[in-house]
C-alpha atoms as a PDB file:
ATOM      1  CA  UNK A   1       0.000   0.000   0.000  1.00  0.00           C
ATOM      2  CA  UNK A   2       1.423   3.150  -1.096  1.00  0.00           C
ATOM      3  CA  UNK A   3       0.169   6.707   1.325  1.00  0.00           C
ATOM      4  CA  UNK A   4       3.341   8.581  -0.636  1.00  0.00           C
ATOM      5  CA  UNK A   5       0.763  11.777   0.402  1.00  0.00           C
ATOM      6  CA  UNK A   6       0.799  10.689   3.638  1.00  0.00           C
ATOM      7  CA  UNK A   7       4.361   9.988   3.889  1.00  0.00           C
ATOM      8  CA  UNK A   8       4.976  13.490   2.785  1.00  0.00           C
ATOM      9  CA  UNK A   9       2.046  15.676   4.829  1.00  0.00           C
ATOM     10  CA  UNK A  10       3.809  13.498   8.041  1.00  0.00           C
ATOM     11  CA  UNK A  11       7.418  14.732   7.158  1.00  0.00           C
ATOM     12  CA  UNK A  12       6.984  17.980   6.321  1.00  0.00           C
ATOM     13  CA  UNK A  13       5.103  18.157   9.842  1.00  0.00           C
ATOM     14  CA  UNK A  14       7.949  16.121  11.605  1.00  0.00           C
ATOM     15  CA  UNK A  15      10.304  18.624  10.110  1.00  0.00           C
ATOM     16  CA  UNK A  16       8.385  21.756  11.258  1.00  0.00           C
ATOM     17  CA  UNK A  17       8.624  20.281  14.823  1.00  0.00           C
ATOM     18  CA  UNK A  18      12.107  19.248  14.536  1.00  0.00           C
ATOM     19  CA  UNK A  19      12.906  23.034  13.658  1.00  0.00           C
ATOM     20  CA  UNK A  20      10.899  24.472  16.507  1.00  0.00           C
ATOM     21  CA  UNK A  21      13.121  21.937  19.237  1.00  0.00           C
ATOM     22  CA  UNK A  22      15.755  23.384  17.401  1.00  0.00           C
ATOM     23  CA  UNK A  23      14.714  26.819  18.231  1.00  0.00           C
ATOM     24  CA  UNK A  24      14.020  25.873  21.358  1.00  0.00           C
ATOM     25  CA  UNK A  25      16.907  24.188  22.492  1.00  0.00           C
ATOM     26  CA  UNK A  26      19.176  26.970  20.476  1.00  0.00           C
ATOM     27  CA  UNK A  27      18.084  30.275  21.434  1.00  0.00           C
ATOM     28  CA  UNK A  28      15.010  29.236  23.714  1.00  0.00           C
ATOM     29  CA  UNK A  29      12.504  30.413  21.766  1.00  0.00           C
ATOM     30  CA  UNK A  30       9.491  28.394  21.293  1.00  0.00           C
ATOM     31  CA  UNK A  31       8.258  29.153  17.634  1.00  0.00           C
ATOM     32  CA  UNK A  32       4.472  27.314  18.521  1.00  0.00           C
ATOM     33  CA  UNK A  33       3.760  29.053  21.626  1.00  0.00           C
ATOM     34  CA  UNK A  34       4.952  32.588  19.820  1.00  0.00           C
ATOM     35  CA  UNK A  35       2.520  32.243  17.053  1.00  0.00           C
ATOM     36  CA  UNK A  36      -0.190  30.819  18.716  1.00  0.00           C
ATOM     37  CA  UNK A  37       0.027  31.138  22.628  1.00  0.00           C
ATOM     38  CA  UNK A  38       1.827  29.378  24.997  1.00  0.00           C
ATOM     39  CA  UNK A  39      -0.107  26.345  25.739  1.00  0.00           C
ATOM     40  CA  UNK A  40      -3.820  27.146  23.998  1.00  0.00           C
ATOM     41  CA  UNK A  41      -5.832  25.170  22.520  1.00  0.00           C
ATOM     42  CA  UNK A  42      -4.429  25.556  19.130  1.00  0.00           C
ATOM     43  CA  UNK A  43      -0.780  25.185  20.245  1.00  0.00           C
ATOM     44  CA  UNK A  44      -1.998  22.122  22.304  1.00  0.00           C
ATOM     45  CA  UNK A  45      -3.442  20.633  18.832  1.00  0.00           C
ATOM     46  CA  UNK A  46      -0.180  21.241  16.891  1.00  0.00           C
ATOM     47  CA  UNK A  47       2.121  19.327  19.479  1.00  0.00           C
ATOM     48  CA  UNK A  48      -0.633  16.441  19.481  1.00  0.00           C
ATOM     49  CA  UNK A  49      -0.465  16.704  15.303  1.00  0.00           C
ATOM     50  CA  UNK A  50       3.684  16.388  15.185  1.00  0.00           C
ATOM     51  CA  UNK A  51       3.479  14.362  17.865  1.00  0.00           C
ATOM     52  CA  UNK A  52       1.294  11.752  15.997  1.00  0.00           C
ATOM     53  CA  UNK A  53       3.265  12.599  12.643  1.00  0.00           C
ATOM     54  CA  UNK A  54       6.340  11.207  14.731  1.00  0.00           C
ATOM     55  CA  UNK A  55       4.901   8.094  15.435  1.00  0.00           C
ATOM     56  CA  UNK A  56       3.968   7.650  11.954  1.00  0.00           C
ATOM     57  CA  UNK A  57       7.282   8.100  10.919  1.00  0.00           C
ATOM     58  CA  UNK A  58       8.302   5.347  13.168  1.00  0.00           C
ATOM     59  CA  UNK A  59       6.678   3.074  10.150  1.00  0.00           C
ATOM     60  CA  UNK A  60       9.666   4.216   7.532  1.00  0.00           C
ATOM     61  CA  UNK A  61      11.732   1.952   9.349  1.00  0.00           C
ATOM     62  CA  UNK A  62      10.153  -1.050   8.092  1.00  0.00           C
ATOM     63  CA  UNK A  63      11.327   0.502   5.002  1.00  0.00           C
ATOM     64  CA  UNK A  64      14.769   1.094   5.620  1.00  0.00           C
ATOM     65  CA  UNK A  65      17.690  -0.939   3.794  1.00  0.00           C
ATOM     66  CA  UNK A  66      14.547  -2.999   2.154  1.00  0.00           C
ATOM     67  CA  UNK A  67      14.346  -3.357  -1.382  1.00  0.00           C
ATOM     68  CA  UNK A  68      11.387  -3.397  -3.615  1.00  0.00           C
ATOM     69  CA  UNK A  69       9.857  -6.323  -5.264  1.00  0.00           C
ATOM     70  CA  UNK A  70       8.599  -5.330  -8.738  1.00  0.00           C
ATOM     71  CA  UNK A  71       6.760  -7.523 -10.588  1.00  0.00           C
ATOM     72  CA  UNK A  72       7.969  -9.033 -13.970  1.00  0.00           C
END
């Protein structure tokens, strides 16, 4: 089963969190809770979202050093 829009929507999430812990542990500035409030609703909802995107990701390794069967 191919979700190559899923695989994307969950990386490009993973990656938006992985640059705010960045901030964050960098220059302690939390990107989330600057845009949208520390701790609201909304910011509470985007930590859930890359939160789940993470454990999505978790799948790819399945993936990894695998080869594809094609048929012939």
């Amino acid at each position: 089963m191919n979700n190559k829009c899923l695989d994307c929507i969950a990386l490009t999430i993973a990656i938006i969190g992985a640059v705010n812990w960045g901030l964050l542990g960098f220059f302690h500035f939390d990107l989330v809770a600057f845009i949208f409030g520390n701790m609201s609703w909304i910011s509470r909802i985007i930590y859930a979202i890359v939160g789940i995107s993470g454990l999505y990701l978790i799948t790819f390794y399945m993936y990894a050093g695998g080869t594809s069967k094609t048929r012939e």
